[in-house]
C-alpha atoms as a PDB file:
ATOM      1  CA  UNK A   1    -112.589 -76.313  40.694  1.00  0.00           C
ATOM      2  CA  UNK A   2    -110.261 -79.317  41.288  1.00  0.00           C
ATOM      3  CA  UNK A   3    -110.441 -82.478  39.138  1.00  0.00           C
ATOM      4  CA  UNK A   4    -112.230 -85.347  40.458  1.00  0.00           C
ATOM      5  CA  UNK A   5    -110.345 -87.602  42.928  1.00  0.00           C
ATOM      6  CA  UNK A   6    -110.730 -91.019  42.932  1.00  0.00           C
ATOM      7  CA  UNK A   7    -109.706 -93.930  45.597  1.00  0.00           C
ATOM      8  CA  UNK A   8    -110.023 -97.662  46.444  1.00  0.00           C
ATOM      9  CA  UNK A   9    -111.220 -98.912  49.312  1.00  0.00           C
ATOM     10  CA  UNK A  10    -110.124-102.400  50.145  1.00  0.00           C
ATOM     11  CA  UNK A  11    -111.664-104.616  52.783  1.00  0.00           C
ATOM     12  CA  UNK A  12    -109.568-106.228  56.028  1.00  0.00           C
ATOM     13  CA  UNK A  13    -109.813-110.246  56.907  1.00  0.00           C
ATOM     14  CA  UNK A  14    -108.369-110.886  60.288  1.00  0.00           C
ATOM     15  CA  UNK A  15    -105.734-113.196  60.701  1.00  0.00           C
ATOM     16  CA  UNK A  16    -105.654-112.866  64.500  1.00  0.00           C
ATOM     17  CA  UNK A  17    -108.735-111.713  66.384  1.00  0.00           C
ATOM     18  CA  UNK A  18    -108.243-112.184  70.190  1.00  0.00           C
ATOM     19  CA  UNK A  19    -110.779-110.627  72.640  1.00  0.00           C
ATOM     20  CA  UNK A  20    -108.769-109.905  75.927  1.00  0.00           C
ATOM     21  CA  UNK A  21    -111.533-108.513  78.415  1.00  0.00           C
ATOM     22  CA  UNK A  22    -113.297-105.639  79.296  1.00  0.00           C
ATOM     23  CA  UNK A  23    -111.870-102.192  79.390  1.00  0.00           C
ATOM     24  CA  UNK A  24    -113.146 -99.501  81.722  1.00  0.00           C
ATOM     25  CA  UNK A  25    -114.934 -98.075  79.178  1.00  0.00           C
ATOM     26  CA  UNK A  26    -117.012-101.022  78.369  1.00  0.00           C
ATOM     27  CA  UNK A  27    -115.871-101.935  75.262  1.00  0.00           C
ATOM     28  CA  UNK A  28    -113.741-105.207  74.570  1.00  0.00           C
ATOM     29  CA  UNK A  29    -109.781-105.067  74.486  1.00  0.00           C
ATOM     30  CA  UNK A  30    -108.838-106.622  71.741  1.00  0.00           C
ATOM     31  CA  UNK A  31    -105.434-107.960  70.026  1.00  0.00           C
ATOM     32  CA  UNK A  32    -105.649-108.243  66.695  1.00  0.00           C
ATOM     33  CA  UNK A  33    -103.519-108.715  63.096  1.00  0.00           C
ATOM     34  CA  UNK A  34    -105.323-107.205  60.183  1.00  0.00           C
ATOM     35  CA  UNK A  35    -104.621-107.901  56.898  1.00  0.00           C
ATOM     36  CA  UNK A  36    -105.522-105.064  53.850  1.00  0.00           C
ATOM     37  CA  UNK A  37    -106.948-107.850  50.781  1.00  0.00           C
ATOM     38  CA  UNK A  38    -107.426-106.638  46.834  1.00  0.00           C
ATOM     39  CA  UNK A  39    -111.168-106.598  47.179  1.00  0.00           C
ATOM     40  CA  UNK A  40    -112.419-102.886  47.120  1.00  0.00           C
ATOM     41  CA  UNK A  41    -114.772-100.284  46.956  1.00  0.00           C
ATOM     42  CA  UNK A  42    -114.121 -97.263  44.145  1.00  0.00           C
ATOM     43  CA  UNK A  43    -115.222 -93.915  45.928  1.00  0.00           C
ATOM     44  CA  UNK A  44    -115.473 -91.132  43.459  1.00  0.00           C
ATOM     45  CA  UNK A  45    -115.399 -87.673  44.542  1.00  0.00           C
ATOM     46  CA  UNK A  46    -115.588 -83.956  42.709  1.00  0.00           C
ATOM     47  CA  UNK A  47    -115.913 -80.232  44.496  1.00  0.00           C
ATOM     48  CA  UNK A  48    -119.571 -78.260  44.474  1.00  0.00           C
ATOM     49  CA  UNK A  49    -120.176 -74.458  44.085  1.00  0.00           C
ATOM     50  CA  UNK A  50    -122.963 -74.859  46.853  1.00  0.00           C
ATOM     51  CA  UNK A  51    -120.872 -76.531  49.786  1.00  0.00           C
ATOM     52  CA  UNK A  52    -123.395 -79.715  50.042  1.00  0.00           C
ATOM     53  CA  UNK A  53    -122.367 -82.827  51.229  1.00  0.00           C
ATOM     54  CA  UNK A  54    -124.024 -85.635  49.094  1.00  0.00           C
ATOM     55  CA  UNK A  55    -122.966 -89.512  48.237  1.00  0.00           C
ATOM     56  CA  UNK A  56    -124.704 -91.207  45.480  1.00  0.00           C
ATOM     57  CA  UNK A  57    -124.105 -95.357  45.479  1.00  0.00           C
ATOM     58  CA  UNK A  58    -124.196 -98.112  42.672  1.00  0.00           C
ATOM     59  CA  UNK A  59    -125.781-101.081  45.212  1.00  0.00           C
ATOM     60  CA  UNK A  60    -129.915-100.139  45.840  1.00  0.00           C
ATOM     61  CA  UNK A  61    -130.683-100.390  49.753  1.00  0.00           C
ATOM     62  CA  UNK A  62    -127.344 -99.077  51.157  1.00  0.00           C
ATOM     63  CA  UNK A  63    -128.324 -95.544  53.054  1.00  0.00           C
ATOM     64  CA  UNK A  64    -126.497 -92.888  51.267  1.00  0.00           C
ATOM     65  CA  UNK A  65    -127.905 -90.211  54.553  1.00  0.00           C
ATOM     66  CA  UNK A  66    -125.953 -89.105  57.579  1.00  0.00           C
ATOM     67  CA  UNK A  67    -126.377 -92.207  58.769  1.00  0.00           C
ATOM     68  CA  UNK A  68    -123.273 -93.223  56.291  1.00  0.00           C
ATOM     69  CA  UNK A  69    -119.854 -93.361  56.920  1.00  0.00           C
ATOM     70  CA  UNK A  70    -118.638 -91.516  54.017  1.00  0.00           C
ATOM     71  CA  UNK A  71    -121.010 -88.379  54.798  1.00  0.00           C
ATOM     72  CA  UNK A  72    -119.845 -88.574  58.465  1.00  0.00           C
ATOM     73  CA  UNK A  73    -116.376 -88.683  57.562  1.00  0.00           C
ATOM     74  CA  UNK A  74    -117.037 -85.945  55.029  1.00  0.00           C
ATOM     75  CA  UNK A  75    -118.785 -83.771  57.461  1.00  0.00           C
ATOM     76  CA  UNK A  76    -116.064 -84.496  60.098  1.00  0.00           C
ATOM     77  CA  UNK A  77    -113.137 -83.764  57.934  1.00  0.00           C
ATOM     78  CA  UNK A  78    -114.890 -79.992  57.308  1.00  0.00           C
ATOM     79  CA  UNK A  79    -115.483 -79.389  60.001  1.00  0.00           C
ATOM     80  CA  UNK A  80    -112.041 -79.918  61.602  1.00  0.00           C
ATOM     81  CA  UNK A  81    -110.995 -78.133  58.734  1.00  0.00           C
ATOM     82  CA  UNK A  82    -112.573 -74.649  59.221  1.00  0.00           C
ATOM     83  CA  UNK A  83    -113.255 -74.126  55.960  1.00  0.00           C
ATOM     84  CA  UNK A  84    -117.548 -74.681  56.072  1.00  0.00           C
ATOM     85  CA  UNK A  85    -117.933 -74.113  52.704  1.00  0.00           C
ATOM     86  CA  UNK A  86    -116.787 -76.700  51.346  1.00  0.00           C
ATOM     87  CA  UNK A  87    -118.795 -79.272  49.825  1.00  0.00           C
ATOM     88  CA  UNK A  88    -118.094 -82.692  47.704  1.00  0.00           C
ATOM     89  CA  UNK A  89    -120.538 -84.390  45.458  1.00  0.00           C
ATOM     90  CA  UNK A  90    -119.386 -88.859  45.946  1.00  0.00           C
ATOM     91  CA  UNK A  91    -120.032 -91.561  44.239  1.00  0.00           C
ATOM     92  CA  UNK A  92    -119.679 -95.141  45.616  1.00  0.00           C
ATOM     93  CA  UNK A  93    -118.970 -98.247  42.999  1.00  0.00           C
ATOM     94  CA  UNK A  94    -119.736-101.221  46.056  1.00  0.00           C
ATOM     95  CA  UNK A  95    -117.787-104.720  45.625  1.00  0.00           C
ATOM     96  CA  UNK A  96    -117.340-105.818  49.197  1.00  0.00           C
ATOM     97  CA  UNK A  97    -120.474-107.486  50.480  1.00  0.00           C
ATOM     98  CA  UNK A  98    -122.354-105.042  53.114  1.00  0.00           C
ATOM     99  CA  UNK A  99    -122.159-106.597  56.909  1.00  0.00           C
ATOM    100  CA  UNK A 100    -119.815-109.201  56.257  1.00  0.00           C
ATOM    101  CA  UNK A 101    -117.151-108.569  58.803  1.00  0.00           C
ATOM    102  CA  UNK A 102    -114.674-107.229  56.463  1.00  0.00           C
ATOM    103  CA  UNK A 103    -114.582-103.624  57.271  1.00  0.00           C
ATOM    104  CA  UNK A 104    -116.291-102.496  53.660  1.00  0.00           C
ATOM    105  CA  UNK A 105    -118.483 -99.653  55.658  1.00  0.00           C
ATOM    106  CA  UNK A 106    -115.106 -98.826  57.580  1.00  0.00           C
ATOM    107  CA  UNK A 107    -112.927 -99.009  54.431  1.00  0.00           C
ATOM    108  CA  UNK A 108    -115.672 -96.673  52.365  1.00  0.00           C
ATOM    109  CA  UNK A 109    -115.524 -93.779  55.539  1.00  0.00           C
ATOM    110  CA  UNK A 110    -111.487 -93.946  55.766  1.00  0.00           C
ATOM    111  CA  UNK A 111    -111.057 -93.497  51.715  1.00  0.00           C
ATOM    112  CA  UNK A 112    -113.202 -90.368  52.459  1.00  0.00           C
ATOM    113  CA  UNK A 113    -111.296 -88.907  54.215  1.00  0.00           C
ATOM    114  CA  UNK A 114    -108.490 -89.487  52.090  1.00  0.00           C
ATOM    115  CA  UNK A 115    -110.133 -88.421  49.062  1.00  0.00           C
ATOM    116  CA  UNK A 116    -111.612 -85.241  50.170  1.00  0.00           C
ATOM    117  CA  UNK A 117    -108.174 -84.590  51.988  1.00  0.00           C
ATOM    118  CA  UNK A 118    -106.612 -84.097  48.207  1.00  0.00           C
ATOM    119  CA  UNK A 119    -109.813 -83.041  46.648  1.00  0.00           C
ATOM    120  CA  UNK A 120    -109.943 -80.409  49.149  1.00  0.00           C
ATOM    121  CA  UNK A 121    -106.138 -79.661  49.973  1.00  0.00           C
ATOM    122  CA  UNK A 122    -106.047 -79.811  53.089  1.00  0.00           C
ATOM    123  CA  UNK A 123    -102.665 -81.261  53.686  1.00  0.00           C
ATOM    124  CA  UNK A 124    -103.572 -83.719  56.253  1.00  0.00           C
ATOM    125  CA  UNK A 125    -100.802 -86.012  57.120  1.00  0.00           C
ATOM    126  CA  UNK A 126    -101.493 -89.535  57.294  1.00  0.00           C
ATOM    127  CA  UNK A 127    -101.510 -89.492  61.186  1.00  0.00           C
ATOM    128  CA  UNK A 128    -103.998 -87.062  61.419  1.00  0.00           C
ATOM    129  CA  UNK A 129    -106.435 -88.986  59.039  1.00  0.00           C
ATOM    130  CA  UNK A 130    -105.930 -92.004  61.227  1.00  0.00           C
ATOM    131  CA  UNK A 131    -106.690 -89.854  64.259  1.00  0.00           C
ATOM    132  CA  UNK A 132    -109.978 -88.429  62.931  1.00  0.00           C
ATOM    133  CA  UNK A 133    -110.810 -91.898  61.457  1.00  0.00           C
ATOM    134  CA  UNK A 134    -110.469 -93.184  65.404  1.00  0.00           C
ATOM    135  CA  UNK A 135    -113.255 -91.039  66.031  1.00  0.00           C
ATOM    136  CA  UNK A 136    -115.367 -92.103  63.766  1.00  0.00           C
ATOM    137  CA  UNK A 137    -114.742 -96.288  63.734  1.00  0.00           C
ATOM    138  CA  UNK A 138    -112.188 -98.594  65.794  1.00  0.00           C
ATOM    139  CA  UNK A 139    -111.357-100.291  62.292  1.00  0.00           C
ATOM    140  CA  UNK A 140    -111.348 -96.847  60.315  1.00  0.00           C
ATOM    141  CA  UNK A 141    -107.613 -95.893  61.359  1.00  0.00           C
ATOM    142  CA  UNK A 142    -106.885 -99.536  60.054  1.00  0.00           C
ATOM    143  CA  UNK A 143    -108.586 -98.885  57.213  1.00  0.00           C
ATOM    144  CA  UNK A 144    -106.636 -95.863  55.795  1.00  0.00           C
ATOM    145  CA  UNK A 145    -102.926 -97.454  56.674  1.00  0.00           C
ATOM    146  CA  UNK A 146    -103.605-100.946  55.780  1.00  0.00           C
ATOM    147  CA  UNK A 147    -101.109-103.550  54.799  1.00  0.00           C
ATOM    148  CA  UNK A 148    -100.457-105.989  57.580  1.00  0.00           C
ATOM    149  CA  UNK A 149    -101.026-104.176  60.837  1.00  0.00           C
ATOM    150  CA  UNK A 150    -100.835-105.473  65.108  1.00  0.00           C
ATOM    151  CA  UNK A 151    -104.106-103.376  65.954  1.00  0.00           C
ATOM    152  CA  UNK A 152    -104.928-103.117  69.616  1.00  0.00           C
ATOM    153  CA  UNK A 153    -107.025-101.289  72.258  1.00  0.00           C
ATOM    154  CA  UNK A 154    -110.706-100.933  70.682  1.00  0.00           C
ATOM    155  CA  UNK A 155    -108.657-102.034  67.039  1.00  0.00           C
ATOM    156  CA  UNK A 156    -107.180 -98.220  66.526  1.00  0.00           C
ATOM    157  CA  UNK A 157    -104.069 -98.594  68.238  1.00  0.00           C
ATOM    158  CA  UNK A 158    -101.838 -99.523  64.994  1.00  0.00           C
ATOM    159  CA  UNK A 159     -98.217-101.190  65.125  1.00  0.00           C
ATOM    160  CA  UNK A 160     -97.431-102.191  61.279  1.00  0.00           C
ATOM    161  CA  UNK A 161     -95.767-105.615  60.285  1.00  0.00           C
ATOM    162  CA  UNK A 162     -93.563-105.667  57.537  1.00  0.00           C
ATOM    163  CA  UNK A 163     -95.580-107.184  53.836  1.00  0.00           C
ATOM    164  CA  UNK A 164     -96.427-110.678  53.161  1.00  0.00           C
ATOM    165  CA  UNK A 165     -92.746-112.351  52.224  1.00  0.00           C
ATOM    166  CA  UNK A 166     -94.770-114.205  49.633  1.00  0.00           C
ATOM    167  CA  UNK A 167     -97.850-113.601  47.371  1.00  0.00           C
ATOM    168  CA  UNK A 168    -100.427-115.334  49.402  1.00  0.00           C
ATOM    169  CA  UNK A 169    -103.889-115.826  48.293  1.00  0.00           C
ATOM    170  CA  UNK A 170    -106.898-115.763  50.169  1.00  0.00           C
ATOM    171  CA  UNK A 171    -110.796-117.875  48.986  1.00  0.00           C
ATOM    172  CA  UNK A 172    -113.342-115.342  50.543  1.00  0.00           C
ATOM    173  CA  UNK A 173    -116.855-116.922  51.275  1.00  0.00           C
ATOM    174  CA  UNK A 174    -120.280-115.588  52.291  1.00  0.00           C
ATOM    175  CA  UNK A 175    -124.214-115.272  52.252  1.00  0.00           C
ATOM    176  CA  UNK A 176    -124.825-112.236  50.577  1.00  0.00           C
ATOM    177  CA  UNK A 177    -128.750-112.675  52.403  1.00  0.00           C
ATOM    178  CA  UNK A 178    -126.731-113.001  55.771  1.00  0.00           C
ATOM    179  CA  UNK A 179    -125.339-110.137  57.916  1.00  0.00           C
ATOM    180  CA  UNK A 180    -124.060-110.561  61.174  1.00  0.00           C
ATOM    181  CA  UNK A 181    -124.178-107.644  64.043  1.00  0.00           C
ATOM    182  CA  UNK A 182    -121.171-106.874  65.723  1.00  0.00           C
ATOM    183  CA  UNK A 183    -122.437-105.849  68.928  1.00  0.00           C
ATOM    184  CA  UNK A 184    -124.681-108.733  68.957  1.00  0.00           C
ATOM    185  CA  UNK A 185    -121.250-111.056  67.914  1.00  0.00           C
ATOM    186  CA  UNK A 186    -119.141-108.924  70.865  1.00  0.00           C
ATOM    187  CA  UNK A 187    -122.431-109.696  73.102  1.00  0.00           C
ATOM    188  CA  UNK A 188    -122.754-113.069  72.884  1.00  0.00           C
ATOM    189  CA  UNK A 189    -119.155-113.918  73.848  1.00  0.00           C
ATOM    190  CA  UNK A 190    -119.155-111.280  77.113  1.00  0.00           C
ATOM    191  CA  UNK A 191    -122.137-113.746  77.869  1.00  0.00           C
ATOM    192  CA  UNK A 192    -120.434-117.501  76.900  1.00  0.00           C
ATOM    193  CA  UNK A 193    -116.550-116.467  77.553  1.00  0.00           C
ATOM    194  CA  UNK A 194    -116.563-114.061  80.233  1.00  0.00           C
ATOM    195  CA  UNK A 195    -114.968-116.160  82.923  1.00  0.00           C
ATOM    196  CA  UNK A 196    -111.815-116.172  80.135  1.00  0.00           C
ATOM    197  CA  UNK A 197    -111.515-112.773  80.342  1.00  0.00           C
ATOM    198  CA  UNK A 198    -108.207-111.015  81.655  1.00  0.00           C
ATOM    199  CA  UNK A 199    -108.777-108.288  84.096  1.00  0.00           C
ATOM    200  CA  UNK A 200    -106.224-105.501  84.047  1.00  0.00           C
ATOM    201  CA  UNK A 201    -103.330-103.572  81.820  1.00  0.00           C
ATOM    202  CA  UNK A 202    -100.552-105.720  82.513  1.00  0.00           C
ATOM    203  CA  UNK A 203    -102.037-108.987  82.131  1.00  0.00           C
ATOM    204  CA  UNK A 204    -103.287-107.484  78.956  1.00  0.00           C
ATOM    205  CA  UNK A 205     -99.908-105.809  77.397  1.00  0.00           C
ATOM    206  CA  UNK A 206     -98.581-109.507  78.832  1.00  0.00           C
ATOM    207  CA  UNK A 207    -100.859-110.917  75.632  1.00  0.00           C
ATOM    208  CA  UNK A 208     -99.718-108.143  73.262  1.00  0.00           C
ATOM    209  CA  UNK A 209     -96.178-109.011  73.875  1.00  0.00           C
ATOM    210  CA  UNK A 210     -96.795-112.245  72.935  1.00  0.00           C
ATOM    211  CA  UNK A 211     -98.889-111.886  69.977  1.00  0.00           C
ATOM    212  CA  UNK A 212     -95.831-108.967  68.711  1.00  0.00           C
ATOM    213  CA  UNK A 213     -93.669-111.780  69.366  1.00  0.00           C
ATOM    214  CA  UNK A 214     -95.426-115.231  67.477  1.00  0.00           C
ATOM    215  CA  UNK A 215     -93.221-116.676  64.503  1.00  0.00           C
ATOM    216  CA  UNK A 216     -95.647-116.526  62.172  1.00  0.00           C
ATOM    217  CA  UNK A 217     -95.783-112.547  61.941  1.00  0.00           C
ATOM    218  CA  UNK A 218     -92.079-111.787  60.582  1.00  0.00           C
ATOM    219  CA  UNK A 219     -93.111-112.163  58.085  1.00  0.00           C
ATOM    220  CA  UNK A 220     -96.779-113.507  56.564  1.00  0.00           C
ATOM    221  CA  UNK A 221     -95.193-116.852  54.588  1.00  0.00           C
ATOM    222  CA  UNK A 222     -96.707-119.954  53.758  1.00  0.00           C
ATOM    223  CA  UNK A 223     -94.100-122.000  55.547  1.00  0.00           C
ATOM    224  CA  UNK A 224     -95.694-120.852  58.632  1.00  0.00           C
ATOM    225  CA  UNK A 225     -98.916-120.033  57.987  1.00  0.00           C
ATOM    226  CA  UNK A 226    -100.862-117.920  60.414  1.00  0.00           C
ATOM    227  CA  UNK A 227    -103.269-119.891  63.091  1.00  0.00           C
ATOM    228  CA  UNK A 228    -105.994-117.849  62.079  1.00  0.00           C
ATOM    229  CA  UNK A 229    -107.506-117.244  65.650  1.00  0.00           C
ATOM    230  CA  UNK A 230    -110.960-115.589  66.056  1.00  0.00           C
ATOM    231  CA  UNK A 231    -112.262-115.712  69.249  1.00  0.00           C
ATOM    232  CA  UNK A 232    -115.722-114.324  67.695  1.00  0.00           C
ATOM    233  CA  UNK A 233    -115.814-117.402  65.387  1.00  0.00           C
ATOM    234  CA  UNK A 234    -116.412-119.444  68.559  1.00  0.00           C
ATOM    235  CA  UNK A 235    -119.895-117.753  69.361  1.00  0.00           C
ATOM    236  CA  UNK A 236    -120.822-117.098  66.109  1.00  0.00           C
ATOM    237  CA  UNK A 237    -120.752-119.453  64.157  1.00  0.00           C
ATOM    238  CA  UNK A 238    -122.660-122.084  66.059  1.00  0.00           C
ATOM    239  CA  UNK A 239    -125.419-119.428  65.863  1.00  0.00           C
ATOM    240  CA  UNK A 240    -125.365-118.711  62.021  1.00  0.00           C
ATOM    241  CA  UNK A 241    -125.522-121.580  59.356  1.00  0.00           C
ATOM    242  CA  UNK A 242    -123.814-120.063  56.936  1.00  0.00           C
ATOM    243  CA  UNK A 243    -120.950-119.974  58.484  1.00  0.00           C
ATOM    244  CA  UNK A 244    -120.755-123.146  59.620  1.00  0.00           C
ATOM    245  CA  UNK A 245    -121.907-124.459  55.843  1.00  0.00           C
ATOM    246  CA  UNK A 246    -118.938-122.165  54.410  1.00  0.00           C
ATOM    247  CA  UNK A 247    -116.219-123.619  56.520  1.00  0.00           C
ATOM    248  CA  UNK A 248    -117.532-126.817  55.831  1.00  0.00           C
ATOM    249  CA  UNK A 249    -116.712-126.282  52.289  1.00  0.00           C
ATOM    250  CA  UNK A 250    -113.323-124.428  52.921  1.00  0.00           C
ATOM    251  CA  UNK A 251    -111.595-126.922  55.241  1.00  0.00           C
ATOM    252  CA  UNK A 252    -111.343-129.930  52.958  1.00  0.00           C
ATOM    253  CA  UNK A 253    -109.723-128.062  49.812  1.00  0.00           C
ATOM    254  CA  UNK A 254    -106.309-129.046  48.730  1.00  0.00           C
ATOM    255  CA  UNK A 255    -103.776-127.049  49.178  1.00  0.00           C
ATOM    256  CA  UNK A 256    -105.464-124.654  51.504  1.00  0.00           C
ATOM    257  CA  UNK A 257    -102.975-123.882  54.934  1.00  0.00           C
ATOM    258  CA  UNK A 258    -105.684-122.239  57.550  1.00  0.00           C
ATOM    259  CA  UNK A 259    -109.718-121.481  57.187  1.00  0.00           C
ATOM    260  CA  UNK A 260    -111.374-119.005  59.711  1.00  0.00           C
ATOM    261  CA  UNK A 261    -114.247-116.461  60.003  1.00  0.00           C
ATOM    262  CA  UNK A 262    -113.034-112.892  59.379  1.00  0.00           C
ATOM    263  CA  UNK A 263    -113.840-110.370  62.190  1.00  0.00           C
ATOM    264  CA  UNK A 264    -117.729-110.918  63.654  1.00  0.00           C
ATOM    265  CA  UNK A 265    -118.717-112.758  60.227  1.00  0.00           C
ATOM    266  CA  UNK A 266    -120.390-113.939  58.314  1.00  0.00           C
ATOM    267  CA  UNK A 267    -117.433-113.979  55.386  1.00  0.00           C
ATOM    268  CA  UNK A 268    -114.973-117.357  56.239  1.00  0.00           C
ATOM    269  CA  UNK A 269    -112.080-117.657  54.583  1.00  0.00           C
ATOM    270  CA  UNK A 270    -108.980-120.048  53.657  1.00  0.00           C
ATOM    271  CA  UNK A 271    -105.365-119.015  53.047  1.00  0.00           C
ATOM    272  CA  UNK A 272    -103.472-120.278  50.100  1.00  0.00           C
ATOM    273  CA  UNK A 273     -99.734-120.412  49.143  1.00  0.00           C
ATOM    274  CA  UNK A 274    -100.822-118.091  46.028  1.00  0.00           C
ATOM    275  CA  UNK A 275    -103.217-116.648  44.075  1.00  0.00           C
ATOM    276  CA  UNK A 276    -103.499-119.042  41.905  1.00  0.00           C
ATOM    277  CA  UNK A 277    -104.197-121.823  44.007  1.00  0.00           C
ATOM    278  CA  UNK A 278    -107.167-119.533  45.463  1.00  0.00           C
ATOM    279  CA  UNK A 279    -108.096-119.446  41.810  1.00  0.00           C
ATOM    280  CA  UNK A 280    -108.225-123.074  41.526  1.00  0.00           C
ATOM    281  CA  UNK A 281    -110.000-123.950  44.587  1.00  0.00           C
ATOM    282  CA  UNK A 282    -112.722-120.922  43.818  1.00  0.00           C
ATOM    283  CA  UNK A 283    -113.179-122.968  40.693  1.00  0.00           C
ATOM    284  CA  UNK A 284    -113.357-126.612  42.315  1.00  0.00           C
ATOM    285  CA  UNK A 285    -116.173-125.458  44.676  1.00  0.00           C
ATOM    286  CA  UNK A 286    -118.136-122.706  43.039  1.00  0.00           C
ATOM    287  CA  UNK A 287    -120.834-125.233  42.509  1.00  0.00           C
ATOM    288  CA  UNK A 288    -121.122-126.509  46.082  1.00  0.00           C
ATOM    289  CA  UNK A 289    -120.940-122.806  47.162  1.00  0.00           C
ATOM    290  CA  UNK A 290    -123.550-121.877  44.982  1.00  0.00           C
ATOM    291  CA  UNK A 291    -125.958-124.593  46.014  1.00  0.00           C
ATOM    292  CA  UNK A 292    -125.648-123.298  49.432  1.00  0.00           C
ATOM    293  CA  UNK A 293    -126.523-119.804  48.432  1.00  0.00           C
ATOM    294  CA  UNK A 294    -122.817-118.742  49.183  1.00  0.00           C
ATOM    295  CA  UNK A 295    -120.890-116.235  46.550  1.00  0.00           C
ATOM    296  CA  UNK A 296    -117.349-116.333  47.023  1.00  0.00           C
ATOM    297  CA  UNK A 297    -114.448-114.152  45.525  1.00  0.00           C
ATOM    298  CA  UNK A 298    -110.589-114.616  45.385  1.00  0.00           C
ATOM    299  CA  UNK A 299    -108.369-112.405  46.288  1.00  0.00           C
ATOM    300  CA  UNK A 300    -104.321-111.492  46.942  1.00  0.00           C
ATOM    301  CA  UNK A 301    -103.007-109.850  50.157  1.00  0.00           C
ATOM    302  CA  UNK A 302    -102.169-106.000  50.236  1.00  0.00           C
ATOM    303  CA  UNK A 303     -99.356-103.843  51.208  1.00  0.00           C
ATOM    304  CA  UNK A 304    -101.539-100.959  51.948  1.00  0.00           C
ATOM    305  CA  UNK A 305    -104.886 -99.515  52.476  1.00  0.00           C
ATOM    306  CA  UNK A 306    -107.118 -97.164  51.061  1.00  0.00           C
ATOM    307  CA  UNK A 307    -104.901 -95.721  47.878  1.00  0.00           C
ATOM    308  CA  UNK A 308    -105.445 -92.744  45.754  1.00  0.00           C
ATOM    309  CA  UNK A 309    -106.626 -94.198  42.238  1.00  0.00           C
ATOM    310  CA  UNK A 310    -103.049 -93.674  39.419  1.00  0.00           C
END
């Protein structure tokens, strides 16, 4: 028997989130920069004699059944493997809100993998996690390379940016009593921005280009902040109070550069120079937050996704 492994799982915010048009699949095409923050998830993980599958979680309410990403990618990953009798007893410590658009259920799956990769030996290269985690999630492959990444197609097609030339710091907000759905979110702008839509590969790599192309991305700096688009935020948020309440709150604070929804919400967040300015500002409106039933957390940027615990 192997000793335990043990990983973090950090959540994405999006610091681009562009929805192109329709693909002939009938999901969205998306262009998108993705950005790995110090926020995580701890998933524990040891071997069993009896080759069962079973995940065990700190937060009442979350499904721990097949239903959850960590058994799917578990089941997944032995499968592909060959070997069916192995099993894994997990353990999931939870710190990023559930259905808060930051890729926590996505993030929890993809250290999974990683974990049972090494608890098991497998030997899986890092490319062929991200390719089983594309079959499981569009923000999964994300997920297990992190940092600061150009993500495309569904959200698995990767391109990484080089890090974050300085230590930016990042005000997180949300309703923990608020969830948002993403195909409801993705929904609701076929329906209001349709007529926007591009139609067709070459009007769409036309956008990629551009987006690989914008200032702002060589590198993440303060000096030239990102524009924090989120083409989701548009729909959304006139739909969910919360969000509209937490931006509220976020766009007056000193010092802050750019505030924006992450992914199909409800978390909304504002960029700082630092850390500790994100510190300060968490401290200046904690009361306002809290009398709006918002919790909010601050956090630095990261150079890479889920991580095998030292």
């Amino acid at each position: 028997m192997t000793a335990p492994v043990c990983v973090s799982a950090p959540a994405k915010i999006n610091l681009h989130l562009e929805v192109l048009g329709l693909r002939s699949d009938g999901f969205h095409e998306l262009a998108m920069v993705m950005q790995s923050i110090d926020l995580a998830d701890e998933l524990r993980c040891e071997n069993t004699a009896d080759g069962s599958i079973t995940l065990t979680c700190d937060q009442p309410g979350l499904s721990c059944g097949d239903d959850n990403l960590i058994i799917r990618a578990a089941q997944l990953l032995r499968a592909r493997s060959g070997f069916g009798e192995l099993g894994a007893r997990l353990h999931l410590s939870k710190r990023i809100p559930i259905g808060a658009g930051l890729a926590g259920g996505s993030s929890d799956g993809a250290a999974a993998l990683v974990a049972l990769n090494r608890l098991w030996g497998l030997g899986q290269s890092q490319a062929q996690l991200e390719a089983l985690a594309a079959d499981l999630g569009s923000d999964m492959p994300f997920c297990v390379a992190g940092g600061t990444q150009l993500c495309f197609g569904r959200g698995e097609q990767l391109e990484p940016l080089p890090p974050a030339r300085q230590p930016l710091g990042v005000l997180l907000v949300k309703n923990p009593a608020v969830s948002v759905s993403t195909p409801w979110a993705y929904g609701e702008c076929r329906k209001s921005r349709s007529d926007r839509y591009l139609k067709g590969e070459e009007a769409f790599e036309q956008r990629r280009q551009l987006l690989r192309a914008a200032e702002w991305l060589h590198p993440l700096q303060a000096s030239t902040p990102p524009p924090l688009r989120n083409d989701l935020q548009e729909v959304v948020a006139p739909q969910t109070p919360s969000v509209r309440k937490a931006l509220d709150i976020l766009d007056p604070l000193p010092g802050r550069l750019r505030v924006a929804m992450s992914g199909s919400g409800p978390s909304c967040f504002a960029l700082f120079a630092d850390r500790a300015l994100a510190d300060q500002a968490k401290h200046q409106v904690e009361a306002a937050l809290a009398a709006e039933g918002l919790k909010s957390w601050s956090c630095s940027l990261l150079p890479h996704g889920v991580k095998l615990a030292s």
